[in-house]
Each structure stands twice: as C-alpha cells, then as structure tokens.
Protein backbone atom coordinates (compact mmCIF):
# COMPACT_ATOMS: atom_id res chain seq x y z
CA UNK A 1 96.40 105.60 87.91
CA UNK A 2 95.43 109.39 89.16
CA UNK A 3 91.86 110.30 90.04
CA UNK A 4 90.92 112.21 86.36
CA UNK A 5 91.96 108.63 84.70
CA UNK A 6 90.11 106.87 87.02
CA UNK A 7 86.99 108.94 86.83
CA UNK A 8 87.26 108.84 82.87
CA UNK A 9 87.17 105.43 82.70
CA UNK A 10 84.52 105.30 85.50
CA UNK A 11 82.46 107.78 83.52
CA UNK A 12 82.76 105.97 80.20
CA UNK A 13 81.69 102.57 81.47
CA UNK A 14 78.34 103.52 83.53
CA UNK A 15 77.37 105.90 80.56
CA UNK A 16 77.62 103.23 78.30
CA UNK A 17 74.38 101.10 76.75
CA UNK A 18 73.78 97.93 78.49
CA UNK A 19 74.81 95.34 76.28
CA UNK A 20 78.62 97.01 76.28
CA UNK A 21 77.78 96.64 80.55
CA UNK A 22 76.98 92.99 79.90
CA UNK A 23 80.66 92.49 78.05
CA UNK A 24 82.36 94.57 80.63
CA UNK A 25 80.94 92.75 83.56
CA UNK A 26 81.75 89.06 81.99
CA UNK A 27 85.57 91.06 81.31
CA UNK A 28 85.91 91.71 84.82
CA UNK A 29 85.18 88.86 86.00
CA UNK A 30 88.53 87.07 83.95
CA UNK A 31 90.12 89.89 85.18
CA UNK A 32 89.50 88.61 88.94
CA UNK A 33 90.25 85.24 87.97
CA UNK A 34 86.64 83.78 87.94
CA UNK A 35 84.66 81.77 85.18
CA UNK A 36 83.09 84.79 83.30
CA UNK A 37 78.77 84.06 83.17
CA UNK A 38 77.67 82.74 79.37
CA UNK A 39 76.78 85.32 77.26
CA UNK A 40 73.66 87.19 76.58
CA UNK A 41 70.96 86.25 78.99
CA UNK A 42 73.65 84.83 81.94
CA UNK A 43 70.96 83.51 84.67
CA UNK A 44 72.28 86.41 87.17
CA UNK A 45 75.94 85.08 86.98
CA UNK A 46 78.44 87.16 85.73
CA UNK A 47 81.28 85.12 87.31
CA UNK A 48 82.28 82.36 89.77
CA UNK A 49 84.85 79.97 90.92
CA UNK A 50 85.35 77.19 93.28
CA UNK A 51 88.55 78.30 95.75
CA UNK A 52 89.64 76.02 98.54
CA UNK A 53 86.25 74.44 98.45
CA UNK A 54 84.73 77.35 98.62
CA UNK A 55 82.41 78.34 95.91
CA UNK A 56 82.35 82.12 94.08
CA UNK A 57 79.40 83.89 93.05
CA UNK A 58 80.18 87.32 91.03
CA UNK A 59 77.66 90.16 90.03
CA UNK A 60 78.29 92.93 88.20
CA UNK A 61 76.00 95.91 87.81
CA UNK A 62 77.86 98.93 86.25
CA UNK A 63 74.82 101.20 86.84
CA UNK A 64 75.24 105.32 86.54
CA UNK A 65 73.65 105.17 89.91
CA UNK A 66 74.36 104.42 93.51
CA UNK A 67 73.19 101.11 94.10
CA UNK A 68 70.03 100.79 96.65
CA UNK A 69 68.38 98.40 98.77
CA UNK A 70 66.18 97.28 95.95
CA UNK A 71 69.32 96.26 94.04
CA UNK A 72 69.99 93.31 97.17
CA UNK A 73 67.51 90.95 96.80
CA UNK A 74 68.46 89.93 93.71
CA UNK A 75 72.34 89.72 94.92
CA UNK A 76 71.33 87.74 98.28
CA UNK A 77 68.85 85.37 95.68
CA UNK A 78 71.22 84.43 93.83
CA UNK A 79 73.97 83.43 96.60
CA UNK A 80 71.31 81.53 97.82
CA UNK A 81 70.43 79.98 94.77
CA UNK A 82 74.24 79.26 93.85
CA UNK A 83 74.95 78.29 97.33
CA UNK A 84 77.86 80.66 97.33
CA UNK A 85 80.67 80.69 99.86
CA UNK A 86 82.18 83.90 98.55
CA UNK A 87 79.87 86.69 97.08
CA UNK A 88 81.06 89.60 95.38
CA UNK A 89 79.25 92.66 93.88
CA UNK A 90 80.89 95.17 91.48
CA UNK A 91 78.93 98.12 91.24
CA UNK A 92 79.85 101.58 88.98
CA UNK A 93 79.45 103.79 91.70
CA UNK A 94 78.26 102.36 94.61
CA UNK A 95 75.75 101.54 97.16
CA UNK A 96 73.36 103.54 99.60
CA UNK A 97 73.12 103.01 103.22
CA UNK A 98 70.05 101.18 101.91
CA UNK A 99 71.43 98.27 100.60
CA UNK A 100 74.23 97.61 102.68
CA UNK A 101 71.81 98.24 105.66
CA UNK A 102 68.86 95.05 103.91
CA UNK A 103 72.19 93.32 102.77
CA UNK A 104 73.39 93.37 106.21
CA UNK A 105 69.79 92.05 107.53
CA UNK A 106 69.87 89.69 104.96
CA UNK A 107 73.09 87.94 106.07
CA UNK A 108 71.97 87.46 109.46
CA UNK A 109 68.03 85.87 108.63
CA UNK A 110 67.56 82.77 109.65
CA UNK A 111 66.40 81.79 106.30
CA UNK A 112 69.92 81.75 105.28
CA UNK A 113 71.59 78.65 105.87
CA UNK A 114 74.56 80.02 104.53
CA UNK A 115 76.66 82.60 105.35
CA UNK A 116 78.81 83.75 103.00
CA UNK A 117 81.70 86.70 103.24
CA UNK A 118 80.77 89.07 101.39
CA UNK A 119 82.95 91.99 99.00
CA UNK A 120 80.97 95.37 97.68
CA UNK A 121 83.42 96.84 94.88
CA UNK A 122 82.82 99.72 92.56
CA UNK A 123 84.70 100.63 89.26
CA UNK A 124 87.02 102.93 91.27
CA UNK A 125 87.97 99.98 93.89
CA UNK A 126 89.08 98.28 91.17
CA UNK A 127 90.98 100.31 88.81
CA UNK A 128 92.58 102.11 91.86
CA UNK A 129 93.19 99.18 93.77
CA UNK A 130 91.46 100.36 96.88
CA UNK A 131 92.01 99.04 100.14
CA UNK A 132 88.55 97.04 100.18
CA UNK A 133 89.86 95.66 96.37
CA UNK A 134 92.84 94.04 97.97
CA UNK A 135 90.87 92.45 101.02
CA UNK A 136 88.46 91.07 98.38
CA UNK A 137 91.38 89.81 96.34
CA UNK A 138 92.73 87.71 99.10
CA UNK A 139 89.53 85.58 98.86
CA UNK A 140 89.98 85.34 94.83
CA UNK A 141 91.95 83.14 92.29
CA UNK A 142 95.31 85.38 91.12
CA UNK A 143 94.14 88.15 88.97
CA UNK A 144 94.56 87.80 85.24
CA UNK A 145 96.10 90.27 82.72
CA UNK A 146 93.98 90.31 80.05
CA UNK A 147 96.39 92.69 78.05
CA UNK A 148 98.24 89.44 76.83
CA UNK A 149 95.29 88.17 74.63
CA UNK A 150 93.93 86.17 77.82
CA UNK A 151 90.20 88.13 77.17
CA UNK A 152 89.91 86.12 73.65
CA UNK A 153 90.13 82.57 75.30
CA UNK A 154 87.29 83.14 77.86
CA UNK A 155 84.79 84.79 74.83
C-alpha cells in the first residue's frame, strides 16, 4: 500500500463514531492472531493470547488524536490487572512524548511486579507494515487473513 491509501483508510477509521472503533479494535485484534475482547462493554480488553507461556494483553484506541500521558494509566492498569507478559497498544495516530515518557516511568516502578515488553502501534504501523509492526509481530501468534471469512467465526 502507498501513503494516500494508507492515510485514507487511516482517516476513515479515527473519524468514525465509536461503536464502529469498538468493532474495528475487536477486528484487529483476529487480525494479529489474539482472542478478540467480548463485545460491547469489553472490561478494557480488546484482545489477548497466551504465547509460549506468556500471556497477551491488547488495547486498541483508534482516537483522531495523538495519544497522551493521560491515555497510560489505563494501559499500564490493565497489564497489571491481566498480569500480562506481552502488552500491546494500537493507537490511530499515535502517542506524545507524554505517554511514552509516564509509560516508560511506569515500567520501571517498583509497584510493578511485572515487567512486560511492551509494542506502541498506530493504524499506519499496521497497514504499512512498519518496522516497529514486524518487531511486535515476532512476539504474536501468526497473523490471520480475515479476507477468507475468518472475521465471522470470532463475532
């Protein structure tokens, strides 16, 4: 994919309302071979797997803005909570200096008594299958194609 497709399809997801977000989110995650969150009111899971023992915690927030640092407690709760080996984040845009900054302080507390690797992903990482999407990859299942049909046995 070129940059114009890329963008389009960037544009059209964080422009559209949040329940089409929710749907989106849940898609991805199939799409990176997780467990897709339930429906509707999902707890603060949008995906996760267990990997070599390792367990996956997914969040998706396709926001139309750069994501800041008040965007990382709730990511860094909910690793926590989940006990998560493996967290990753898919944002629409991105993230400020902000949040990868308290994320990075957040890591290193010694409150944590995990310390999980962690991937930050936007819309663009993954449809142009950045760099940073293919060293998050490594720590995933095999990526699904969910042009086959796959999407309508994980609804």
């Amino acid at each position: 994919m070129d940059y114009l497709e890329i963008d389009a399809l960037v544009n059209g997801i964080i422009y559209s309302n949040e329940a089409v977000k929710q749907e989106l989110g849940r898609r991805f995650a199939v799409y990176l071979g997780l467990t897709p969150g339930k429906s509707g009111s999902d707890g603060g899971i949008d995906g996760y797997a267990t990997v070599n023992n390792e367990m996956i915690y997914f969040q998706s927030k396709l926001s139309q803005n750069i994501l800041d640092a008040s965007c990382t407690a709730d990511f860094v709760g909910n690793l926590i909570v989940h006990q998560a080996d493996i967290g990753i984040m898919l944002a629409g845009i991105g993230y400020t200096d902000g949040f990868r900054s308290r994320l990075k302080q957040a890591s290193q507390s010694k409150l944590l008594n995990i310390q999980p690797k962690i991937h930050l992903l936007n819309l663009e990482d993954v449809f142009g299958e950045t760099t940073t999407f293919k060293k998050a990859s490594k720590d995933l299942p095999i990526l699904r194609d969910l042009s086959n049909g796959e999407w309508a046995k994980h609804k």
